[in-house]
PDB file of N, CA and C in Angstrom:
ATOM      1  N   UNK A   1     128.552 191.414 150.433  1.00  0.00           N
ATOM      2  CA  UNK A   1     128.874 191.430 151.837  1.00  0.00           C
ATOM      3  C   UNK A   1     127.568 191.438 152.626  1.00  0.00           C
ATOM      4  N   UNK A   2     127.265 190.132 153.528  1.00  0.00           N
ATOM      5  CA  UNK A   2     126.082 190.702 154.560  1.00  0.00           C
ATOM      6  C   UNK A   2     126.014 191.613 155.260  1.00  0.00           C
ATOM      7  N   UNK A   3     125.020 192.159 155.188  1.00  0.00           N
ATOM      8  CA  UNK A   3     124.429 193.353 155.700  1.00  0.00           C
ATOM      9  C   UNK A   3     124.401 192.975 157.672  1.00  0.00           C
ATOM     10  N   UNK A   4     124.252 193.616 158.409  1.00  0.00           N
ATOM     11  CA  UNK A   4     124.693 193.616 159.885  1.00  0.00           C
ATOM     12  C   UNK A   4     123.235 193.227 160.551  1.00  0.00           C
ATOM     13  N   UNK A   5     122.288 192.996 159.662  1.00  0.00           N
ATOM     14  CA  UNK A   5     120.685 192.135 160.187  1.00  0.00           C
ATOM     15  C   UNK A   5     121.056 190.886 159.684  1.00  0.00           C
ATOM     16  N   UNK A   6     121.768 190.532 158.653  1.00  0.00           N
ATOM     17  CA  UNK A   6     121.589 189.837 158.130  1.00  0.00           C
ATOM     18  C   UNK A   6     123.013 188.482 159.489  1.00  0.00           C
ATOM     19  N   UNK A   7     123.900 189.059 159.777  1.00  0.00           N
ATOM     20  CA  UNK A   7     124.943 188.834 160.708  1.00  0.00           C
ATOM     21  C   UNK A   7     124.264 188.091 161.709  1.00  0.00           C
ATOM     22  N   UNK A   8     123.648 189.114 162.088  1.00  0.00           N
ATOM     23  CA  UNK A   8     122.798 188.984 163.658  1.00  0.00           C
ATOM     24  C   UNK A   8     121.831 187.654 163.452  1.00  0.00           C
ATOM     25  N   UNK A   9     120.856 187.889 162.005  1.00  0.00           N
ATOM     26  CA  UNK A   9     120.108 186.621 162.143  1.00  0.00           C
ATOM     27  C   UNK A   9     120.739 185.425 162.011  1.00  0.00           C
ATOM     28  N   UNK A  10     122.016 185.205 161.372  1.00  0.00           N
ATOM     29  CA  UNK A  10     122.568 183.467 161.396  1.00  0.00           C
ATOM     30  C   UNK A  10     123.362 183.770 162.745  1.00  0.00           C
ATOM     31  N   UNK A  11     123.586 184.694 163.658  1.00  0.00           N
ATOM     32  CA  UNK A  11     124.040 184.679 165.157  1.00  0.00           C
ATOM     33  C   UNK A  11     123.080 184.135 165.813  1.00  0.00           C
ATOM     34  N   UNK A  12     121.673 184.551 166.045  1.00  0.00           N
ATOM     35  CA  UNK A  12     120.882 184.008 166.370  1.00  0.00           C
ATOM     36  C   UNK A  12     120.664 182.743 165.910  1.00  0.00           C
ATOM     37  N   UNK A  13     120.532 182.167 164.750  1.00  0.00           N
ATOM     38  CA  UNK A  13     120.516 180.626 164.417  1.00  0.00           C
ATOM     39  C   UNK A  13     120.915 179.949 164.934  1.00  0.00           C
ATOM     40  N   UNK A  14     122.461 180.112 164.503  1.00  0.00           N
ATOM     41  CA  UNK A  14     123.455 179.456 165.527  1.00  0.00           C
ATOM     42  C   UNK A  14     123.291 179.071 166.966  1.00  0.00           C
ATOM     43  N   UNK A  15     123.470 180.323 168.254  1.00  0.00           N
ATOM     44  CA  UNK A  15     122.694 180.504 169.202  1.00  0.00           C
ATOM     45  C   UNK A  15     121.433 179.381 169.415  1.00  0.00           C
ATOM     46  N   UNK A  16     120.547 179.589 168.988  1.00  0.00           N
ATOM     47  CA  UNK A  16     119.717 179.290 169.283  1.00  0.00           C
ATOM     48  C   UNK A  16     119.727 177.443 168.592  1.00  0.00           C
ATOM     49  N   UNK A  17     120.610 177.295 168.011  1.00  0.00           N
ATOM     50  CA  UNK A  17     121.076 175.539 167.609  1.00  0.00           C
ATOM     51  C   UNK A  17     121.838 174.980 169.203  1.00  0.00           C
ATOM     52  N   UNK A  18     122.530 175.728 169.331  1.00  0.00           N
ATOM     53  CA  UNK A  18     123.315 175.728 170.883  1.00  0.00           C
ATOM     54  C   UNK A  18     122.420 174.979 171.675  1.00  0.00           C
ATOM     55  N   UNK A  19     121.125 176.084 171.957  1.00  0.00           N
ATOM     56  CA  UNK A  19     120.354 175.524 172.832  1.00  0.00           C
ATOM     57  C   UNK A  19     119.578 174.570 173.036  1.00  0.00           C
ATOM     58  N   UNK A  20     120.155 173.287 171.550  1.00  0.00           N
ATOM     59  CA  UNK A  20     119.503 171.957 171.736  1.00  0.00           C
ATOM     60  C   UNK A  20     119.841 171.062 172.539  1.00  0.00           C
ATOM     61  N   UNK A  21     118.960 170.158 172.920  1.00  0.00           N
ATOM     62  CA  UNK A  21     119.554 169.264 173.909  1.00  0.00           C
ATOM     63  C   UNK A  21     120.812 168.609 173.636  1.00  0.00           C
ATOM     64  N   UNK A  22     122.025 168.011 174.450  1.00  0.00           N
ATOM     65  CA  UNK A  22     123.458 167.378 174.052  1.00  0.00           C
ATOM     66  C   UNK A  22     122.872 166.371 173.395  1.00  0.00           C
ATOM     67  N   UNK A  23     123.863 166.268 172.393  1.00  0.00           N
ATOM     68  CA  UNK A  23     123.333 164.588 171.961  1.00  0.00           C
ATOM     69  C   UNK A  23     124.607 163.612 172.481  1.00  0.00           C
ATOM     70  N   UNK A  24     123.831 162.766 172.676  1.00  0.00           N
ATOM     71  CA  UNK A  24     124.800 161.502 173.455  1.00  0.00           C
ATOM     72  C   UNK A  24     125.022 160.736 172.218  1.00  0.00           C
ATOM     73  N   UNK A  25     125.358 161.102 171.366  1.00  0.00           N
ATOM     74  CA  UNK A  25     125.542 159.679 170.345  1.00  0.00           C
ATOM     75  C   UNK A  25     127.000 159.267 170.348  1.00  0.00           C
ATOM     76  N   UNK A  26     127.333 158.949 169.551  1.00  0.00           N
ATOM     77  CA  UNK A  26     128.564 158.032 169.350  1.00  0.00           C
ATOM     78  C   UNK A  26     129.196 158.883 168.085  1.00  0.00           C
ATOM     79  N   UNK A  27     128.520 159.914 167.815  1.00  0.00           N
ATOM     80  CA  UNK A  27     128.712 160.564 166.673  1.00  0.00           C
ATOM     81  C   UNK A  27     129.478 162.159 167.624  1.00  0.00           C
ATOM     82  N   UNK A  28     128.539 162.464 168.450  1.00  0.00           N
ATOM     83  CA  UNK A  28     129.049 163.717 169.573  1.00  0.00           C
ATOM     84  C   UNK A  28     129.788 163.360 170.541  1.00  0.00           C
ATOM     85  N   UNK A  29     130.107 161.847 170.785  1.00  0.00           N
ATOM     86  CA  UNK A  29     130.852 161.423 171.664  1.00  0.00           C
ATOM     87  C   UNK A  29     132.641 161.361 170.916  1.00  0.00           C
ATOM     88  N   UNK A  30     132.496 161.374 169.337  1.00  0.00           N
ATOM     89  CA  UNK A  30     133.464 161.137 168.773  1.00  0.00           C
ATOM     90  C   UNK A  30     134.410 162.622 167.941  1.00  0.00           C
ATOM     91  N   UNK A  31     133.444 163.480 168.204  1.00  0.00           N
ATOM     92  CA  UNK A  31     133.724 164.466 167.913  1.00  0.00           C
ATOM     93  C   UNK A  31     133.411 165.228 166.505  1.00  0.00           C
ATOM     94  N   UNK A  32     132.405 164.295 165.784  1.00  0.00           N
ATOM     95  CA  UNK A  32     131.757 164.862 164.936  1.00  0.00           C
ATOM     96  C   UNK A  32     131.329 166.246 164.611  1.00  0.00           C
ATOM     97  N   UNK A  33     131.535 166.798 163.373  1.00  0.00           N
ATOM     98  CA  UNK A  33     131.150 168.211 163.708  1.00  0.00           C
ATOM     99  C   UNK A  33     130.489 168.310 162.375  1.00  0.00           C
ATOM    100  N   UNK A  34     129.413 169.060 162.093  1.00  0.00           N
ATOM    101  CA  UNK A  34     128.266 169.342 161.158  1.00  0.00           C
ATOM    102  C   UNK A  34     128.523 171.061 161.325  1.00  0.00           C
ATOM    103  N   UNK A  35     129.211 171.730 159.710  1.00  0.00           N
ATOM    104  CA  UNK A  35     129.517 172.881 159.924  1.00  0.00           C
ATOM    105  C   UNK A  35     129.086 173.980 158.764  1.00  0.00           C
ATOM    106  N   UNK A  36     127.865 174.365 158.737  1.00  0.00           N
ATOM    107  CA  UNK A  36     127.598 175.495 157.433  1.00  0.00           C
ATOM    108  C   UNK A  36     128.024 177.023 157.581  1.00  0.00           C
ATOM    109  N   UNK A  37     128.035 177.410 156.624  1.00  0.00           N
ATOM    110  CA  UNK A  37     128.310 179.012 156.518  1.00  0.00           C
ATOM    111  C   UNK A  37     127.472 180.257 156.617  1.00  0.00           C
ATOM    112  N   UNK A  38     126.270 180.016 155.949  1.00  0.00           N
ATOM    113  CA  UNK A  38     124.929 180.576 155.346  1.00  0.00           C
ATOM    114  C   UNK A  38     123.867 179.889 156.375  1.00  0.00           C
ATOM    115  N   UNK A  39     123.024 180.711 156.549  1.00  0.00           N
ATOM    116  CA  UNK A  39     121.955 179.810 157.471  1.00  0.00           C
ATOM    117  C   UNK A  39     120.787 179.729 156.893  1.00  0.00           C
ATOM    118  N   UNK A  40     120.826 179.280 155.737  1.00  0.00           N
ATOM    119  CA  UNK A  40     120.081 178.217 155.111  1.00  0.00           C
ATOM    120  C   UNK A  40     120.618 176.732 155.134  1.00  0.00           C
ATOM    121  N   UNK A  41     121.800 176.996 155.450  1.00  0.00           N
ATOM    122  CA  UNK A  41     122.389 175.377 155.655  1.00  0.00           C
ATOM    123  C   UNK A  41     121.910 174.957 156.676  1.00  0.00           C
ATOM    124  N   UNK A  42     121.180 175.154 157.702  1.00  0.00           N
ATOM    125  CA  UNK A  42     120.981 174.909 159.238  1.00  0.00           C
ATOM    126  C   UNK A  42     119.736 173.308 158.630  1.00  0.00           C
ATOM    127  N   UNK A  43     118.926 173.475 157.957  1.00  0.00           N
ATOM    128  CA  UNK A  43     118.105 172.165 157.278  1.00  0.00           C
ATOM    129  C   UNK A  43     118.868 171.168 156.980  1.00  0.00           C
ATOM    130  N   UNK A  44     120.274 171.644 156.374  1.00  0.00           N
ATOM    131  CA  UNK A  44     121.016 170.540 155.960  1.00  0.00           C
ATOM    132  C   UNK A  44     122.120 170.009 157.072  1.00  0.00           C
ATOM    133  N   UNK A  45     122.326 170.658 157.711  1.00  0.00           N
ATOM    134  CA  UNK A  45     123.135 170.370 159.204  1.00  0.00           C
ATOM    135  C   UNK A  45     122.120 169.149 159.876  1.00  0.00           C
ATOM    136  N   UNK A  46     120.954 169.635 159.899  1.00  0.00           N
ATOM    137  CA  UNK A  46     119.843 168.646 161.270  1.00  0.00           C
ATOM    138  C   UNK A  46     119.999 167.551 160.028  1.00  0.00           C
ATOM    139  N   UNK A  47     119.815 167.305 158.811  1.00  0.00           N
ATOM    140  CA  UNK A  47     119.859 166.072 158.189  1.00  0.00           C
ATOM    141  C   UNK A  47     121.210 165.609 158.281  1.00  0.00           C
ATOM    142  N   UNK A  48     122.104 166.181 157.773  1.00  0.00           N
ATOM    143  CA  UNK A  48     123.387 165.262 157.898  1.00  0.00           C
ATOM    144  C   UNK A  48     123.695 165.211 159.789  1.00  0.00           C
ATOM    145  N   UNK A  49     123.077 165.606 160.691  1.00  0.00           N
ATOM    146  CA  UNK A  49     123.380 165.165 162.085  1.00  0.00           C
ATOM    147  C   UNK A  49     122.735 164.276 162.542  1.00  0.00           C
ATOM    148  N   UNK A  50     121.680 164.062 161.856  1.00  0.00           N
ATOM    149  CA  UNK A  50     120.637 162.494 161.807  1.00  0.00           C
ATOM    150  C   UNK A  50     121.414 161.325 161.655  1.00  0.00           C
ATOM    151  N   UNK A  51     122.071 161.908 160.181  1.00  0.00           N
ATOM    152  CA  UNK A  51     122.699 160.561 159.592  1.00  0.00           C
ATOM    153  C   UNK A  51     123.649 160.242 160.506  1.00  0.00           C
ATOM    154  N   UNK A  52     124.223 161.124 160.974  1.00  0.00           N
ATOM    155  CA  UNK A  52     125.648 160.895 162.172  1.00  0.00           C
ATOM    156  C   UNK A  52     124.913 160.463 163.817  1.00  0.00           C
ATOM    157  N   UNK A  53     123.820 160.789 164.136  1.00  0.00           N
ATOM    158  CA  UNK A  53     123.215 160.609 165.060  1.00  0.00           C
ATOM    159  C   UNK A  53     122.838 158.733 165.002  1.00  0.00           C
ATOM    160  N   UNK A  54     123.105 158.269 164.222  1.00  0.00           N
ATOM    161  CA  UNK A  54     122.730 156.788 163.821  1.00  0.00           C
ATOM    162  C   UNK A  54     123.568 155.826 163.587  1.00  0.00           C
ATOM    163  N   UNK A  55     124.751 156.915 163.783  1.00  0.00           N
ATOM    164  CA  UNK A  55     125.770 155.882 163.675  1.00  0.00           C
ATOM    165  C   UNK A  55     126.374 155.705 161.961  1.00  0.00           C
ATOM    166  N   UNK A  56     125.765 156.592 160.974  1.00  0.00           N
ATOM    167  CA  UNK A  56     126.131 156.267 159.938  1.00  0.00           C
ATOM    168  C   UNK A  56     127.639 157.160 159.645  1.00  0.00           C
ATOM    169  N   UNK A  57     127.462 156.830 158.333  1.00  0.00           N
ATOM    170  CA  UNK A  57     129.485 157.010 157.450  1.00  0.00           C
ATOM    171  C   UNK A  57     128.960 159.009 157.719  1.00  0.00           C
ATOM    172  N   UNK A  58     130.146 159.750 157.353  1.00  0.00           N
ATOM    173  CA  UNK A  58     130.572 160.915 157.341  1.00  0.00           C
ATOM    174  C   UNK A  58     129.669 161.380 155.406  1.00  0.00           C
ATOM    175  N   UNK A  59     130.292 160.253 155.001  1.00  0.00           N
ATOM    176  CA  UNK A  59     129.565 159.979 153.588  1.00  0.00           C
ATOM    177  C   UNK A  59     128.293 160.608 153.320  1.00  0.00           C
ATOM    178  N   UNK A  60     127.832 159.537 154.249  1.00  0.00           N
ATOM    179  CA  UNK A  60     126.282 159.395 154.045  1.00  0.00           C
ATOM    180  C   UNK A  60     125.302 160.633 154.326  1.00  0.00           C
ATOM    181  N   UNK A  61     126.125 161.435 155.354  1.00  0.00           N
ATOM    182  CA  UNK A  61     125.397 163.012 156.094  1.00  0.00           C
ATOM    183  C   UNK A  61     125.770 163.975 155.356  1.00  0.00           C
ATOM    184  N   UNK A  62     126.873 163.811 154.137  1.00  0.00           N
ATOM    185  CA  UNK A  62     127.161 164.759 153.566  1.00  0.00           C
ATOM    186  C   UNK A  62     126.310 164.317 152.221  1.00  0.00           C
ATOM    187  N   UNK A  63     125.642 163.340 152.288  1.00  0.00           N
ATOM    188  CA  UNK A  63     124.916 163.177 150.725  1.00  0.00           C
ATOM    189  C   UNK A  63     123.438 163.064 151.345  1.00  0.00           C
ATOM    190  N   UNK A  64     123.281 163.276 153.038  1.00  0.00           N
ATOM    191  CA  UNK A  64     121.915 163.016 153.015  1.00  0.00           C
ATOM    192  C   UNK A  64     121.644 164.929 153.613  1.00  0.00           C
ATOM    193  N   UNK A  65     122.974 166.027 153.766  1.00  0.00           N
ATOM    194  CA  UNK A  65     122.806 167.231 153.919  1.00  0.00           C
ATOM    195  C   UNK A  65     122.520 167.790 152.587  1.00  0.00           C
ATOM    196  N   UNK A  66     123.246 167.566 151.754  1.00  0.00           N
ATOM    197  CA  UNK A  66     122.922 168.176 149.981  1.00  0.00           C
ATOM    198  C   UNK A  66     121.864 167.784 149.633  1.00  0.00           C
ATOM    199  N   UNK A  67     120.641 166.602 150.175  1.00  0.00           N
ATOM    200  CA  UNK A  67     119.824 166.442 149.453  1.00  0.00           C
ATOM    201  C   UNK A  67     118.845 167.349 150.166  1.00  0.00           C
TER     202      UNK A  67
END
């Protein structure tokens, strides 16, 4: 079970992902959503939101987030 620092710091992650600029893509226009649990996933979110930021497959962000 995480510990209540441990809570707070992927609150803050999160949070502080919020405060990126909107993206206008065709990917946030469509309702795309890039969703981890652990915030070590947050590396693999900005890669698979690239891939979606470009217009690519759902596919492709989920094999270019695992890598």
């Amino acid at each position: 079970m995480p510990s209540h620092r441990q809570f707070l710091h992927s609150t803050l992650l999160a949070a502080s992902a919020s405060a990126l600029p909107a993206a206008t893509t065709a990917a946030a226009l469509s309702g795309a959503k890039v969703v981890s649990t652990w915030d070590f996933g947050v590396p693999a979110n900005r890669a698979a939101w690239e891939v979606l930021g470009r217009d690519g497959s759902a596919l492709d962000a989920v094999e270019a987030g695992a890598r």
